[in-house]
Protein backbone atom coordinates (compact mmCIF):
# COMPACT_ATOMS: atom_id res chain seq x y z
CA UNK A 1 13.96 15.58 10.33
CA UNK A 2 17.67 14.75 10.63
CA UNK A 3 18.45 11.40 11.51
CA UNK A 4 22.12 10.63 13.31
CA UNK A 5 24.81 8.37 12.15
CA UNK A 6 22.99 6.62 9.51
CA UNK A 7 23.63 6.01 5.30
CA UNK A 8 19.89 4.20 5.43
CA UNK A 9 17.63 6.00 7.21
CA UNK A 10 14.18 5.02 7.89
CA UNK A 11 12.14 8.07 9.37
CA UNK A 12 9.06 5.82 9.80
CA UNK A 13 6.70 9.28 9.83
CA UNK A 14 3.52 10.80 8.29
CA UNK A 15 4.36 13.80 7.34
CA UNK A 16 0.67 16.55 7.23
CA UNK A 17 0.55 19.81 5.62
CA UNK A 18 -2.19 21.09 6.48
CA UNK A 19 -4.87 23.37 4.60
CA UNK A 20 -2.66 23.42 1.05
CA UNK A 21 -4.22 25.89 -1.50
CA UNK A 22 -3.97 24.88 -4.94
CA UNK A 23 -5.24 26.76 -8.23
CA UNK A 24 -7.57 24.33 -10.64
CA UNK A 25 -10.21 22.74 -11.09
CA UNK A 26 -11.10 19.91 -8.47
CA UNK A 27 -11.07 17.44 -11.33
CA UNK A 28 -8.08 18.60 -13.12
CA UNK A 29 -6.13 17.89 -9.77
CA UNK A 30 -7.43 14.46 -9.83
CA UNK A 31 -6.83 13.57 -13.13
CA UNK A 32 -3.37 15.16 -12.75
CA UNK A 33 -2.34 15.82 -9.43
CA UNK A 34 0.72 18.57 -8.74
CA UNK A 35 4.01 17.13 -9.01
CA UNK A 36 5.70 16.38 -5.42
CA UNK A 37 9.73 17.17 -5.16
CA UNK A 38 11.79 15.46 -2.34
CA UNK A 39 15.07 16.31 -1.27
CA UNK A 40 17.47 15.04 0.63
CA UNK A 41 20.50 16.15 2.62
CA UNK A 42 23.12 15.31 4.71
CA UNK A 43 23.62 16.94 7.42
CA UNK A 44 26.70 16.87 9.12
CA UNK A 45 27.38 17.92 12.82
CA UNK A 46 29.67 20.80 11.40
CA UNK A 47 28.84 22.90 8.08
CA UNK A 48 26.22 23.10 5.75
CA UNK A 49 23.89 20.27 4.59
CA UNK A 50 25.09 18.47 1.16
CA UNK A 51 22.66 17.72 -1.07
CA UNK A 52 21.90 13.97 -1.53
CA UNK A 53 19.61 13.78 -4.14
CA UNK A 54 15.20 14.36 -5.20
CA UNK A 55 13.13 12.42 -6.17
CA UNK A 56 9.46 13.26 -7.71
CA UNK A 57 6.17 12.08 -6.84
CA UNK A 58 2.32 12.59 -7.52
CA UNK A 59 0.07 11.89 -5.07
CA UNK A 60 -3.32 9.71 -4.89
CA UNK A 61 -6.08 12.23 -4.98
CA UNK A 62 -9.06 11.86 -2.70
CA UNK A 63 -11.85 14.01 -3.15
CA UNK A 64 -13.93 15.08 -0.43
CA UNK A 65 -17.12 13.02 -2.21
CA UNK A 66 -15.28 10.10 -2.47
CA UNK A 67 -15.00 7.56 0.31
CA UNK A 68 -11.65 7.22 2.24
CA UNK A 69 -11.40 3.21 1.57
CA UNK A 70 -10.20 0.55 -0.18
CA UNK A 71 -8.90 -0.21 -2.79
CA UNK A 72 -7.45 3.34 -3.31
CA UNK A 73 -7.02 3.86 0.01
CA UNK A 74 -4.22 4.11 1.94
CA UNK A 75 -1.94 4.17 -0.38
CA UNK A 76 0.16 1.73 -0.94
CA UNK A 77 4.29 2.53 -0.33
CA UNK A 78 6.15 2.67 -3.58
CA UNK A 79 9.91 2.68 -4.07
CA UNK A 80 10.94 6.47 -5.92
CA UNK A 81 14.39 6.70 -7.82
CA UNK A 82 16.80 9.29 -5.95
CA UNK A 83 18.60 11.08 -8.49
CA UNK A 84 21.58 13.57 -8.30
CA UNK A 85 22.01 15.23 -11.42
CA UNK A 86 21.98 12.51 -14.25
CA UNK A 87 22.74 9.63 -11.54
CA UNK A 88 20.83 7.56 -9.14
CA UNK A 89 21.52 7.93 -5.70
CA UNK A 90 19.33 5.44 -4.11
CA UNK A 91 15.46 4.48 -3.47
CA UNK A 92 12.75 6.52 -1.42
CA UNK A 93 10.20 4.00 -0.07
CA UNK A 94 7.07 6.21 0.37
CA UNK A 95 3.61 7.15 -0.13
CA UNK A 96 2.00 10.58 -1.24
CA UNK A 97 -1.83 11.85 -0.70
CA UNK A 98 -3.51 14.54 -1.59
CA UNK A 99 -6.82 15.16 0.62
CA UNK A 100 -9.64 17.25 -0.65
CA UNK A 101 -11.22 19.43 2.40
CA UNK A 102 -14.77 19.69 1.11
CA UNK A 103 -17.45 21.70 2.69
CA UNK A 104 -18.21 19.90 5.68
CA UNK A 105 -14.25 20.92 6.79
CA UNK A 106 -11.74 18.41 8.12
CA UNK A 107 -14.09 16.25 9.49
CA UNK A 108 -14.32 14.24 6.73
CA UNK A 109 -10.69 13.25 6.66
CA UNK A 110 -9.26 10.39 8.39
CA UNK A 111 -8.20 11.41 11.76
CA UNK A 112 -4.97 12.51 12.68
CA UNK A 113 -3.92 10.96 16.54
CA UNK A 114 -0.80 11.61 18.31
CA UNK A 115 2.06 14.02 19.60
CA UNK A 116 2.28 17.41 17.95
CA UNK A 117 5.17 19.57 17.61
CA UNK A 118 4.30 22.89 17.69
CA UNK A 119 6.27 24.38 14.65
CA UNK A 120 6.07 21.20 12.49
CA UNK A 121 2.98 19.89 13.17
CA UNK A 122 1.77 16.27 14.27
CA UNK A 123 4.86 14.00 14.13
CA UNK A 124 3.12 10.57 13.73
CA UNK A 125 4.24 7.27 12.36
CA UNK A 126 3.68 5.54 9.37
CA UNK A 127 -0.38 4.44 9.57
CA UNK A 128 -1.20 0.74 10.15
CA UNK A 129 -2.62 0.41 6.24
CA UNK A 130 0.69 1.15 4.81
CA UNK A 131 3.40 -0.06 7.06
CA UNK A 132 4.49 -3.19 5.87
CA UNK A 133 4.19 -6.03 7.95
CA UNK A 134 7.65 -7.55 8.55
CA UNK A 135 8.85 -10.76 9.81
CA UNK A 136 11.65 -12.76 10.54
CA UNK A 137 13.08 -15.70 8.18
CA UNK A 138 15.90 -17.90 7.99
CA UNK A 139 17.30 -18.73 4.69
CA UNK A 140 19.35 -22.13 4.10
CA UNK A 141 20.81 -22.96 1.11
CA UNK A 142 21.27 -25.95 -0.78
CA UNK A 143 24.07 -27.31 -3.12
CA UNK A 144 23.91 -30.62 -4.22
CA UNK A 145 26.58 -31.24 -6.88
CA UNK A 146 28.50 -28.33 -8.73
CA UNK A 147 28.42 -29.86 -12.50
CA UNK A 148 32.37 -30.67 -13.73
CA UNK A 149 32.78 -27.87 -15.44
CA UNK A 150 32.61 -25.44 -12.52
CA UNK A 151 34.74 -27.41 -9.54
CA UNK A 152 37.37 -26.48 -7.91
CA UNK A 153 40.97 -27.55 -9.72
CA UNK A 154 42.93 -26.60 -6.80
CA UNK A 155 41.11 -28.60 -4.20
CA UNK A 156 41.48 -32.00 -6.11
CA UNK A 157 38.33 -31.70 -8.25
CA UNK A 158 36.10 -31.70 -5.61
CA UNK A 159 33.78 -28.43 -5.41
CA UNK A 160 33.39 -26.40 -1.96
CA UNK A 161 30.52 -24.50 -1.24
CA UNK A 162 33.24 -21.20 -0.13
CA UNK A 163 29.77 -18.68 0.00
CA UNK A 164 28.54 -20.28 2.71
CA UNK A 165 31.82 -20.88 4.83
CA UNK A 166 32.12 -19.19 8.60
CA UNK A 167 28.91 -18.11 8.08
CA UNK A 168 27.26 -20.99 10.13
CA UNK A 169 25.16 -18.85 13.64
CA UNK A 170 25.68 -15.88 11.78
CA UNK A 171 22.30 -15.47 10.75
CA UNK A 172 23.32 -17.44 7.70
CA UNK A 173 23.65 -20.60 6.45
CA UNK A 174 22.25 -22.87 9.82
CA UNK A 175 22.10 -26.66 9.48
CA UNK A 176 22.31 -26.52 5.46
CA UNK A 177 25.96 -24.52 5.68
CA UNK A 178 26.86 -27.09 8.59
CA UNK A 179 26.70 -30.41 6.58
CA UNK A 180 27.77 -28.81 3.35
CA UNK A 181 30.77 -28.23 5.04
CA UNK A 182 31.51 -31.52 6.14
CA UNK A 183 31.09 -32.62 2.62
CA UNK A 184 33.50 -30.46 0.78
């Protein structure tokens, strides 16, 4: 999926490929699941896509004896190193699965709700179990004394707390920034 004017995005998607076929023995691809590659591109509005960078990834096996439940299951997300070439070109925040279909078919999976696509598949978001749960903070910051060695020469000795300056209703700083300032 390409996601418009964006250098962070978040595609907030499951992602099902269905009915894989892989060559082993059901408990050798437990014990050692395939390796997953992810790329990533940028795609621009005219020529070709540039690569980004991959990452790699093995999945959490289920097999279709085992129970889909905790503590295995969902997966939790896990941050995966980019890298381009011998470099690191950022984080992939993700979580990989690898489903068993046993004999009893699909039925035995977890279901699969929403709108479909009808070349790609479902397009669904990110399940309940492993979306984090995000909320809202403020942060406010501190600064009683700055010991001698560290103040401010130019200001007559007396130390300013400069990281926290016109940041007051920014979304930063609040009361804490407000009567620091009035001190320095």
């Amino acid at each position: 999926q390409v996601l418009n004017e964006t250098l962070c995005p978040t595609w907030d998607q499951l992602l099902v490929f269905e009915s894989v076929e892989l060559y082993g023995e059901p408990q050798e691809l437990r014990d050692d699941p395939p390796i997953i590659v992810i790329e990533i591109y940028d795609q621009d509005t005219v020529g070709k896509a540039d690569f980004m960078g991959r990452t790699f990834a093995k999945p959490v096996v289920k097999m279709s004896d085992e129970p889909y439940c905790p503590p295995r299951f969902p997966p939790p997300l896990e941050y995966f190193q980019i890298y381009r070439g011998n470099s690191t070109a950022g984080d992939l925040l993700a979580a990989f699965e690898l489903l068993q279909i046993g004999p009893g078919g699909k039925s035995d999976l977890p279901p699969i709700d929403g709108p479909a696509d009808a070349e790609r598949g479902p397009i669904l978001p990110v399940p309940l179990g492993i979306r984090p749960v995000l909320s809202r903070y403020r942060v406010e910051v501190t600064a009683p004394e700055i010991p001698e060695s560290r103040r401010d020469v130019s200001r007559g000795g007396r130390a300013s707390p400069r990281g926290l300056e016109g940041q007051q209703g920014s979304g930063c700083g609040g009361r804490a920034a407000a009567s620091l300032k009035k001190r320095a």
